[in-house]
Every structure is written in C-alpha cells, then in structure tokens.
N, C-alpha and C. Protein backbone atom coordinates (compact mmCIF):
# COMPACT_ATOMS: atom_id res chain seq x y z
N UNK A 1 43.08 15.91 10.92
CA UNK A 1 43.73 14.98 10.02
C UNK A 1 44.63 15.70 9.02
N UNK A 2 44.66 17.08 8.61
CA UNK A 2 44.87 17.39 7.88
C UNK A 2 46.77 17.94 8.50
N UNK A 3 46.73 18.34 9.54
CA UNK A 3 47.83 19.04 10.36
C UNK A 3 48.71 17.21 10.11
N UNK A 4 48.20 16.03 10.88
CA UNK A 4 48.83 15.13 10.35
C UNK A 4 49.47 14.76 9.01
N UNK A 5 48.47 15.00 8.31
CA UNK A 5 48.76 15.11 6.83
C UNK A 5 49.88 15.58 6.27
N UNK A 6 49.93 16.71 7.12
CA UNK A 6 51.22 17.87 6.41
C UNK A 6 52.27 17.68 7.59
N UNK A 7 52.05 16.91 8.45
CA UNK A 7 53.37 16.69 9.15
C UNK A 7 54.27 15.19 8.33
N UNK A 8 53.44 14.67 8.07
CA UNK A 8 53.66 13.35 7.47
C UNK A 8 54.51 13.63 5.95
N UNK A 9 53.94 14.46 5.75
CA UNK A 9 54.58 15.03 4.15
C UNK A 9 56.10 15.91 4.45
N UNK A 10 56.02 16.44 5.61
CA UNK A 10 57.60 17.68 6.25
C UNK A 10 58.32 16.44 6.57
N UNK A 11 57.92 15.32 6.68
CA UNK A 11 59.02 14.73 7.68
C UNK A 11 59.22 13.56 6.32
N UNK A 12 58.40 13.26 5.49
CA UNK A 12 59.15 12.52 4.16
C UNK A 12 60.08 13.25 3.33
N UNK A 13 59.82 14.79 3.33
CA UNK A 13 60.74 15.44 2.79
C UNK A 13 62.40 15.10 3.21
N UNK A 14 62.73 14.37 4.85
CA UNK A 14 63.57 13.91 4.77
C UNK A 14 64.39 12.85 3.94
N UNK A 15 63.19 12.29 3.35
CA UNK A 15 63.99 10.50 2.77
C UNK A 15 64.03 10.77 1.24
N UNK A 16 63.29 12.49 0.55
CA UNK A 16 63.40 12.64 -0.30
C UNK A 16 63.79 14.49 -0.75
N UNK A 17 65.25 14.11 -0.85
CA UNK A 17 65.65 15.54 -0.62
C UNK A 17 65.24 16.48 -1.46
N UNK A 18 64.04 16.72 -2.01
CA UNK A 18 63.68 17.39 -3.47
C UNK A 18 63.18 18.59 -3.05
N UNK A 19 62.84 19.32 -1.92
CA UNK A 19 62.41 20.72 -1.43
C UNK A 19 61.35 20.88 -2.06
N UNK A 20 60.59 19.94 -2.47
CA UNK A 20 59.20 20.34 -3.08
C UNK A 20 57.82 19.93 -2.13
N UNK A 21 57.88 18.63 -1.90
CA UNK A 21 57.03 17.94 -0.84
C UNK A 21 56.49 18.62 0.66
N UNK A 22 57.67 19.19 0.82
CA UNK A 22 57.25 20.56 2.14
C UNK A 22 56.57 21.57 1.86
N UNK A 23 56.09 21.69 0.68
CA UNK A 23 55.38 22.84 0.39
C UNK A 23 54.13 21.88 0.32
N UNK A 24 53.84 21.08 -0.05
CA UNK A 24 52.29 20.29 -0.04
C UNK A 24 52.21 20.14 1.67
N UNK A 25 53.12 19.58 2.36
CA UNK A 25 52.83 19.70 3.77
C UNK A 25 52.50 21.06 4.40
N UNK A 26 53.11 21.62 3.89
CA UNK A 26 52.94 23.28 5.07
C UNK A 26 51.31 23.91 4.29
N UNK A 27 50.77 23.55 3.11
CA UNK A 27 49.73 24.08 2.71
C UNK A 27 48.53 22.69 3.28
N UNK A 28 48.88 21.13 3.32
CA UNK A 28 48.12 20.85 4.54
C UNK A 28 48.19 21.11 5.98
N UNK A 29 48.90 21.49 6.42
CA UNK A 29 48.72 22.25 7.86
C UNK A 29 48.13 23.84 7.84
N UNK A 30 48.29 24.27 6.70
CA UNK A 30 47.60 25.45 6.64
C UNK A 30 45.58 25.16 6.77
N UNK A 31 45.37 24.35 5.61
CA UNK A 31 44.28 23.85 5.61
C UNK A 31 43.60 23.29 6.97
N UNK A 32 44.33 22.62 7.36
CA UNK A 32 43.92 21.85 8.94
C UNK A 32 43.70 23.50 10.22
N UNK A 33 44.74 24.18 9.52
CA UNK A 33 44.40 25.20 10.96
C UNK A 33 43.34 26.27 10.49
N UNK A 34 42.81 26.66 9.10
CA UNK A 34 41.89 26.90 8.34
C UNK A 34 40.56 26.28 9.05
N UNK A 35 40.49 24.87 9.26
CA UNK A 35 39.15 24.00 9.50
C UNK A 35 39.04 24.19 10.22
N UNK A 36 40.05 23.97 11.61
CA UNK A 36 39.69 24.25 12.83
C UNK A 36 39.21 25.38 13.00
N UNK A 37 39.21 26.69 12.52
CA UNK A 37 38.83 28.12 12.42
C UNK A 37 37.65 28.11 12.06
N UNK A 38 37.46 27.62 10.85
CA UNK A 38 36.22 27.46 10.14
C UNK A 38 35.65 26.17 9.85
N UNK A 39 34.24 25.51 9.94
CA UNK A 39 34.15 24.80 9.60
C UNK A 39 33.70 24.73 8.00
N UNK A 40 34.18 24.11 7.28
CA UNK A 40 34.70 23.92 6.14
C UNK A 40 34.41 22.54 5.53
N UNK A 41 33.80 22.16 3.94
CA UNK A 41 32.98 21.23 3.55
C UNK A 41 35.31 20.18 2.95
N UNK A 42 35.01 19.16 2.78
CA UNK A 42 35.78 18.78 2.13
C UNK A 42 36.57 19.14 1.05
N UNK A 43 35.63 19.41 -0.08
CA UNK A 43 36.11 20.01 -1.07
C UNK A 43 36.30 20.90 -1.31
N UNK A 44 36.15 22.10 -0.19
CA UNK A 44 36.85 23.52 0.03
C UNK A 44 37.87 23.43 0.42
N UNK A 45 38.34 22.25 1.63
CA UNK A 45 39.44 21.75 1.91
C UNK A 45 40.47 21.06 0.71
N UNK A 46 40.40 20.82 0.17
CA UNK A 46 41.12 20.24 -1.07
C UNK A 46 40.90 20.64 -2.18
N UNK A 47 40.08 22.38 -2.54
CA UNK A 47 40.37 23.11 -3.18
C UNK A 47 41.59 23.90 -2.38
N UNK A 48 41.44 24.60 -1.46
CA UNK A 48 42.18 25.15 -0.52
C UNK A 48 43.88 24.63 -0.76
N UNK A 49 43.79 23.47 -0.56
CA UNK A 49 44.90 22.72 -0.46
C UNK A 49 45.71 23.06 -1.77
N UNK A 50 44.49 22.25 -2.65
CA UNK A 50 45.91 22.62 -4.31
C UNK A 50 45.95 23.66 -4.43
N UNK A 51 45.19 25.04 -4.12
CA UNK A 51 45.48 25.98 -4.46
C UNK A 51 46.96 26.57 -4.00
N UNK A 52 46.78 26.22 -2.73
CA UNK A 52 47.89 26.63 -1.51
C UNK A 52 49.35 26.10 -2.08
N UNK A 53 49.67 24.72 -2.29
CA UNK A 53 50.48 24.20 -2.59
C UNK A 53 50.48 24.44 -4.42
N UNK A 54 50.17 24.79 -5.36
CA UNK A 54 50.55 25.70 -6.10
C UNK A 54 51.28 26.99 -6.21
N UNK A 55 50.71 27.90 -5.49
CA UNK A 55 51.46 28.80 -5.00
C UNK A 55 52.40 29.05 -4.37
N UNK A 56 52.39 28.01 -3.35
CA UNK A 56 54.07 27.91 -2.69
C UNK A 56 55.07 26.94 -3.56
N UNK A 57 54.63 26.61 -4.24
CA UNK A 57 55.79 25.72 -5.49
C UNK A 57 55.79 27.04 -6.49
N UNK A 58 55.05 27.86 -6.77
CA UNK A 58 55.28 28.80 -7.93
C UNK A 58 56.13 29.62 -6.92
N UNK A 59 55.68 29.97 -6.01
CA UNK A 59 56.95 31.07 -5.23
C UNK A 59 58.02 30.57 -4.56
N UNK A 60 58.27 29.17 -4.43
CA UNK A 60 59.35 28.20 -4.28
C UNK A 60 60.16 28.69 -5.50
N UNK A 61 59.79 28.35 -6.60
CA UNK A 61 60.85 27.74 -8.42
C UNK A 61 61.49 29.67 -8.05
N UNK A 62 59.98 30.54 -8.25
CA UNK A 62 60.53 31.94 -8.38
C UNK A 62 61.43 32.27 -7.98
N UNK A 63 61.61 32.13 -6.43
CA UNK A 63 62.69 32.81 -5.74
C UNK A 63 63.94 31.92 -5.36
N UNK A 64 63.92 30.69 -6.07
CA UNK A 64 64.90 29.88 -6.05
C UNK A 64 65.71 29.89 -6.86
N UNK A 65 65.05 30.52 -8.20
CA UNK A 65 66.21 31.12 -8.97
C UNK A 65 67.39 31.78 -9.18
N UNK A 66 68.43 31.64 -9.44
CA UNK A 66 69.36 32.61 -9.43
C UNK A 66 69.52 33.08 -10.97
N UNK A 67 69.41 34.39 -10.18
CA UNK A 67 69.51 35.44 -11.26
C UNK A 67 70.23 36.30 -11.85
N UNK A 68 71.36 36.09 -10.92
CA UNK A 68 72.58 37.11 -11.39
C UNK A 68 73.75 35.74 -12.19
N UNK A 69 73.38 34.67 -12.57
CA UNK A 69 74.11 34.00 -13.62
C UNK A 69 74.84 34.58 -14.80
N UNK A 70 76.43 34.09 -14.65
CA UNK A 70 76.87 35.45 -16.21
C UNK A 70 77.81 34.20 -16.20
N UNK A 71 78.20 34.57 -18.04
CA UNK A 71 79.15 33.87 -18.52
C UNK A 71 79.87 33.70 -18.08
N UNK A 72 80.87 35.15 -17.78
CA UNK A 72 81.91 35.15 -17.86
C UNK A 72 83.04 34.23 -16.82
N UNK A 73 83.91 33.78 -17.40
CA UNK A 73 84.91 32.76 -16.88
C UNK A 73 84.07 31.13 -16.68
N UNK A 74 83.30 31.48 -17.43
CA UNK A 74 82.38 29.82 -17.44
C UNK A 74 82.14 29.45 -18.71
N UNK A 75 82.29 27.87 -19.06
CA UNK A 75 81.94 27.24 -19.69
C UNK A 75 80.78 26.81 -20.38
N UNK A 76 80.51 26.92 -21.58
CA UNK A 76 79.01 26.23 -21.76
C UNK A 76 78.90 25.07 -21.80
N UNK A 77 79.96 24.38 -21.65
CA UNK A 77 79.99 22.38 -21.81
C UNK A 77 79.60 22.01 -20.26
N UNK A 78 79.36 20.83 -20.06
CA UNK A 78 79.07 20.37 -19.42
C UNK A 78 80.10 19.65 -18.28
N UNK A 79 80.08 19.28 -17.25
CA UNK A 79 81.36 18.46 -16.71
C UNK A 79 81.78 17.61 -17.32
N UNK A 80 83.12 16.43 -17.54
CA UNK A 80 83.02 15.55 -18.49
C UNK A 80 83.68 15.86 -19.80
N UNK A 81 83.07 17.15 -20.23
CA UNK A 81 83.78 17.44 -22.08
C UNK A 81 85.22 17.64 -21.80
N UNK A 82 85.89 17.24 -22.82
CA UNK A 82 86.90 16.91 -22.76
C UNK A 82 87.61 18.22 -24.02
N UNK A 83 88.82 19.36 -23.99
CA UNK A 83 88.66 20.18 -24.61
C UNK A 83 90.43 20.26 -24.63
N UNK A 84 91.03 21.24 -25.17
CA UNK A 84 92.51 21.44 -25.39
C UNK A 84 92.39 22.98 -24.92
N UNK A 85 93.40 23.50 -24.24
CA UNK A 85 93.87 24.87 -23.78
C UNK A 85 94.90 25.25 -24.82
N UNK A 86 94.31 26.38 -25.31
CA UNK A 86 95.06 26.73 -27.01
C UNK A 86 95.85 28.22 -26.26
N UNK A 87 95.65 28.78 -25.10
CA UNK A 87 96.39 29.78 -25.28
C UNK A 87 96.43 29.95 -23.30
C-alpha cells in the first residue's frame, strides 16, 4: 500500500507543479520497499516516512538554491516599479 501511496503522490505532483509532493512520494515508496524487506510495525512505517520526507525536502530547498546570486547589473525593485534613467 505504501509503493501505491507514493505513486499516487509522483503522479499528483503533476496537477500541482510545486516539486515538493514527490519527495513525500519517493520516501513512501521507499518505506513500502523497506516493509517488504522487513517486516515492520506501522508506526515505524510512518516514523520512517516523515523522517524520509524531511530530509529529502531539507536536501531538496538545500541544493535548490542558487548560490552564486550577485548584484551586479540587477535591480533590487521588483517587476512593475516604475523608475527614470538619469544617466
């Protein structure tokens, strides 16, 4: 149930483009192929789970960052502001 689980969650990630939801799916399919390996009480399973999907959202945000962001030739306003070219 659990491999369902996390297929059900990869394939809503379509109708909701937020790249977050695939990480709760791929840590229930992790869990499901976990059980099948081991048999495993529920609530190891759904400790397992949030743990899993924590971590792949913390190493999701991490490495989704960009890090080489620099001022230069950029604006701090927003799209929209409206400004005069003085030189």
């Amino acid at each position: 149930h659990w491999v369902v689980f996390g297929l059900l969650l990869i394939v809503s990630e379509i109708f909701m483009p937020l790249f977050i939801v695939i990480w709760f799916g791929l840590s229930a399919i992790i869990v499901g192929l976990v059980d099948k390996l081991f048999d495993t009480s529920f609530a190891t399973e759904i400790l397992t789970w949030t743990v899993l999907s924590v971590v792949f959202l913390a190493l999701w945000f991490m490495f989704s960052k960009d890090k080489t962001i620099s001022k230069s030739g950029q604006s701090d306003f927003t799209l929209g502001t409206k400004g005069i070219v003085t030189q």
